[in-house]
C-alpha atoms as a PDB file:
ATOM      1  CA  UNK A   1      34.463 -80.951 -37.783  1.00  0.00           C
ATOM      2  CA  UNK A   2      32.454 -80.431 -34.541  1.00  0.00           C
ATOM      3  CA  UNK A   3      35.012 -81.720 -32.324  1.00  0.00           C
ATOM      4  CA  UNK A   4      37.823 -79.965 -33.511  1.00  0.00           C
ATOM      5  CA  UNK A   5      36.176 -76.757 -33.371  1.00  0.00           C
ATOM      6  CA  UNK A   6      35.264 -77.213 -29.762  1.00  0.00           C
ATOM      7  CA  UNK A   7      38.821 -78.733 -29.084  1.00  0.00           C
ATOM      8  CA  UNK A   8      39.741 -75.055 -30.265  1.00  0.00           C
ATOM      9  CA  UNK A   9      37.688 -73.344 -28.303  1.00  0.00           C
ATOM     10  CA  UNK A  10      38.637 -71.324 -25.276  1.00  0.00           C
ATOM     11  CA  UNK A  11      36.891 -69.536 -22.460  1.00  0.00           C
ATOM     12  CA  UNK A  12      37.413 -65.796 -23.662  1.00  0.00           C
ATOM     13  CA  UNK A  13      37.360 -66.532 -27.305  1.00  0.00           C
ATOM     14  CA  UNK A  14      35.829 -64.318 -29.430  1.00  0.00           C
ATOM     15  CA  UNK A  15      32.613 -64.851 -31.600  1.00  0.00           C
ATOM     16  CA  UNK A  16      30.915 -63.041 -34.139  1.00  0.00           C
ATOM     17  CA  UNK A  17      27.639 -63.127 -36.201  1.00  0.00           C
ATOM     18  CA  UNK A  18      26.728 -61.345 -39.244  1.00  0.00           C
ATOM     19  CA  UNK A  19      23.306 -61.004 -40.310  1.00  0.00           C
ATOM     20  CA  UNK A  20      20.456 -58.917 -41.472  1.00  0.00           C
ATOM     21  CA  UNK A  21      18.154 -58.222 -44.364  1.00  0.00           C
ATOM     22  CA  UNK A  22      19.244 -54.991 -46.387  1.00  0.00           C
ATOM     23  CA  UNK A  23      21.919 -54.124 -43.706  1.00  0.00           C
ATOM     24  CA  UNK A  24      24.918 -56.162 -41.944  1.00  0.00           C
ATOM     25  CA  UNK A  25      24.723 -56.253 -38.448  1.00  0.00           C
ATOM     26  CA  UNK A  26      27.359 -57.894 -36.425  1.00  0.00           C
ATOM     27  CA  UNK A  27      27.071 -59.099 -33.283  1.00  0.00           C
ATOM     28  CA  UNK A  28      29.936 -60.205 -30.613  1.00  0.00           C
ATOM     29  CA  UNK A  29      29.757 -63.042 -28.118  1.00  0.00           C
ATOM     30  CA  UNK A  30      32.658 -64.623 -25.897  1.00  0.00           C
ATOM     31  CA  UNK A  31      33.052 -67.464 -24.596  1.00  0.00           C
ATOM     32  CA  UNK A  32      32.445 -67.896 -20.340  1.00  0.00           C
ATOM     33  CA  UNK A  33      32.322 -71.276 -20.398  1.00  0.00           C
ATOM     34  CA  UNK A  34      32.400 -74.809 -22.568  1.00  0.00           C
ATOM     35  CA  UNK A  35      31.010 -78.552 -21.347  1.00  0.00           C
ATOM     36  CA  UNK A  36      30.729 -81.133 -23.425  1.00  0.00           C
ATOM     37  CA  UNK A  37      28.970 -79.907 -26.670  1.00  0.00           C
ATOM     38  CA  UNK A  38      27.764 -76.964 -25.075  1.00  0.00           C
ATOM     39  CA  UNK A  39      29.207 -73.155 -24.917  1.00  0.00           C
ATOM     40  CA  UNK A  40      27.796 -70.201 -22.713  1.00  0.00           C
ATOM     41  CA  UNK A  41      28.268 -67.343 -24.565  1.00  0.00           C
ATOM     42  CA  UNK A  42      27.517 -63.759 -23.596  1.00  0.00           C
ATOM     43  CA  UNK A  43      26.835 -60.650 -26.366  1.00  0.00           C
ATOM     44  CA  UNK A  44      29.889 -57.930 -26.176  1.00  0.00           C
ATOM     45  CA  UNK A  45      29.131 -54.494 -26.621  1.00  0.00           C
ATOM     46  CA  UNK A  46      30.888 -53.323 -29.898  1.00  0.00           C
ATOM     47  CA  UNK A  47      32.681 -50.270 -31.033  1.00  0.00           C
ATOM     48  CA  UNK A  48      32.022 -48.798 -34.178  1.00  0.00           C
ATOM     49  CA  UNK A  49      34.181 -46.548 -36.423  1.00  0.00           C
ATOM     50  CA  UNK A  50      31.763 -45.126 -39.670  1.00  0.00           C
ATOM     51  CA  UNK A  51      33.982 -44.630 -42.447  1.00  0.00           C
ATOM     52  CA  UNK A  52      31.121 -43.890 -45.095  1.00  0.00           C
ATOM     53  CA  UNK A  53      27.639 -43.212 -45.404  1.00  0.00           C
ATOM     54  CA  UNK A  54      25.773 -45.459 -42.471  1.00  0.00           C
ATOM     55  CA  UNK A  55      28.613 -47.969 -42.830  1.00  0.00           C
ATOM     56  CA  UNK A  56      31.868 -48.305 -41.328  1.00  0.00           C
ATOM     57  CA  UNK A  57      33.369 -51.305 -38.969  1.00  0.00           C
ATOM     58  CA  UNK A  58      32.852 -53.225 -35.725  1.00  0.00           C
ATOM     59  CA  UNK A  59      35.405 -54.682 -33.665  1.00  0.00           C
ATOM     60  CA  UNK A  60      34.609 -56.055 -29.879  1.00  0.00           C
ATOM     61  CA  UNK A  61      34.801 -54.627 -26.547  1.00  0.00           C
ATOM     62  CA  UNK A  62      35.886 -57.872 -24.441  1.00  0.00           C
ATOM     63  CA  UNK A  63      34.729 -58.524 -21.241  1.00  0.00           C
ATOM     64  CA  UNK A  64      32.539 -55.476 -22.141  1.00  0.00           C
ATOM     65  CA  UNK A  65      29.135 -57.609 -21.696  1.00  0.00           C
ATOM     66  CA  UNK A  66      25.768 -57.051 -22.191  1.00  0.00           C
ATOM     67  CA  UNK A  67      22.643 -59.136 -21.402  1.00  0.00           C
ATOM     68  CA  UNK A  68      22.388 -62.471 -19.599  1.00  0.00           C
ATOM     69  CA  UNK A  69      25.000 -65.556 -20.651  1.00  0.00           C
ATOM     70  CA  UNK A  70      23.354 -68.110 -22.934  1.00  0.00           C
ATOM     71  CA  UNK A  71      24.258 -71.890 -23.448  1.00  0.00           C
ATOM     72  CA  UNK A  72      24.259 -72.978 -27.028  1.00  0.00           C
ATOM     73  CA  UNK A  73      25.143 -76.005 -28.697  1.00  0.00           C
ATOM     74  CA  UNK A  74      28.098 -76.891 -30.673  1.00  0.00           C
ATOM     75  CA  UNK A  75      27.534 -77.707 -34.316  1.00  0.00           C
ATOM     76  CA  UNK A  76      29.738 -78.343 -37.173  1.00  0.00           C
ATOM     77  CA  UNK A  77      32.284 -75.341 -36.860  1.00  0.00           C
ATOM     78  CA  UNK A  78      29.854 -72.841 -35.642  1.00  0.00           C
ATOM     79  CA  UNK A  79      27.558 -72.078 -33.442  1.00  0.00           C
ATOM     80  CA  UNK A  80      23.830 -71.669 -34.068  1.00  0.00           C
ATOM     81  CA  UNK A  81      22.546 -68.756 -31.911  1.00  0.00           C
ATOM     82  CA  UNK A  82      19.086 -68.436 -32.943  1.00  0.00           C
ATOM     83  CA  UNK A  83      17.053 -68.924 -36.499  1.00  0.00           C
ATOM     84  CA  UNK A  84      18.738 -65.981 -38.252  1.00  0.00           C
ATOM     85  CA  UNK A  85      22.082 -65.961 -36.647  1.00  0.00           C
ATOM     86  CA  UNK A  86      25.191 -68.042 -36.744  1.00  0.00           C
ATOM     87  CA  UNK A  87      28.223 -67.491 -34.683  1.00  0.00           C
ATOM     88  CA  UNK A  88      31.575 -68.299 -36.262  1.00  0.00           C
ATOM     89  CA  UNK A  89      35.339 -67.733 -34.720  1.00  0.00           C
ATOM     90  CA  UNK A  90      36.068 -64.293 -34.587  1.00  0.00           C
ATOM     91  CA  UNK A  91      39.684 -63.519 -36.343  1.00  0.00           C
ATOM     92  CA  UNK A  92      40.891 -60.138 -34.762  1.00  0.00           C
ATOM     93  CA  UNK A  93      39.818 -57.825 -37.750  1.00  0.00           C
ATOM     94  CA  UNK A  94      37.299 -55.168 -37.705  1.00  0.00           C
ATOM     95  CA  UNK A  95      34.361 -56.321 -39.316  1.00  0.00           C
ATOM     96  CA  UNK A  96      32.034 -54.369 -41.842  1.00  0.00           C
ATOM     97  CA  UNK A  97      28.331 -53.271 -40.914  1.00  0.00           C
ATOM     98  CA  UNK A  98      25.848 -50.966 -41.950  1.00  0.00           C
ATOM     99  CA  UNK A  99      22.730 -49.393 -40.668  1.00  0.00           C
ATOM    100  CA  UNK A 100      19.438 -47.607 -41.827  1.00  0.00           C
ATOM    101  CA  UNK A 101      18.554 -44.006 -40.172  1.00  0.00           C
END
């Protein structure tokens, strides 16, 4: 549910979003703050090991931020960050991705 999910949120949590039309790309927020049904999140830069041809995997650079924070509301358990992207509860492994050219 919504509320447990933001009862297990904590600032400096780790989010991530996989998206992207013919390619993964994964992006990395944390958490700066929570109130109420509300989180401010801020994008992490990532690092990114290739282990194939335009593929490999992601895995977060914390406090490593870039871009301005941005608040977002807390639905179900995840977080909507804009029409294409969801933002779930990051679990500590690298994540896959690929890329074009």
């Amino acid at each position: 549910s919504s509320e447990e999910f933001r009862r297990s949120l904590r600032v400096g949590d780790i989010l991530y979003s996989s998206w992207g039309w013919e390619q993964t790309n994964i992006d990395f927020y944390q958490v700066i703050a929570i109130r109420g049904c509300t989180v401010r999140l801020r994008q992490l830069d990532p690092r990114i090991t290739e282990d194939g041809y335009m593929c490999g995997t992601t895995v977060p650079i914390p406090d490593a931020f870039k871009g301005k924070a941005q608040s977002h509301r807390i639905t179900k358990n995840y977080i909507r960050i804009d029409s294409c992207r969801t933002a779930w509860k990051w679990d500590g492994q690298p994540c896959r991705c690929s890329w074009y050219g």
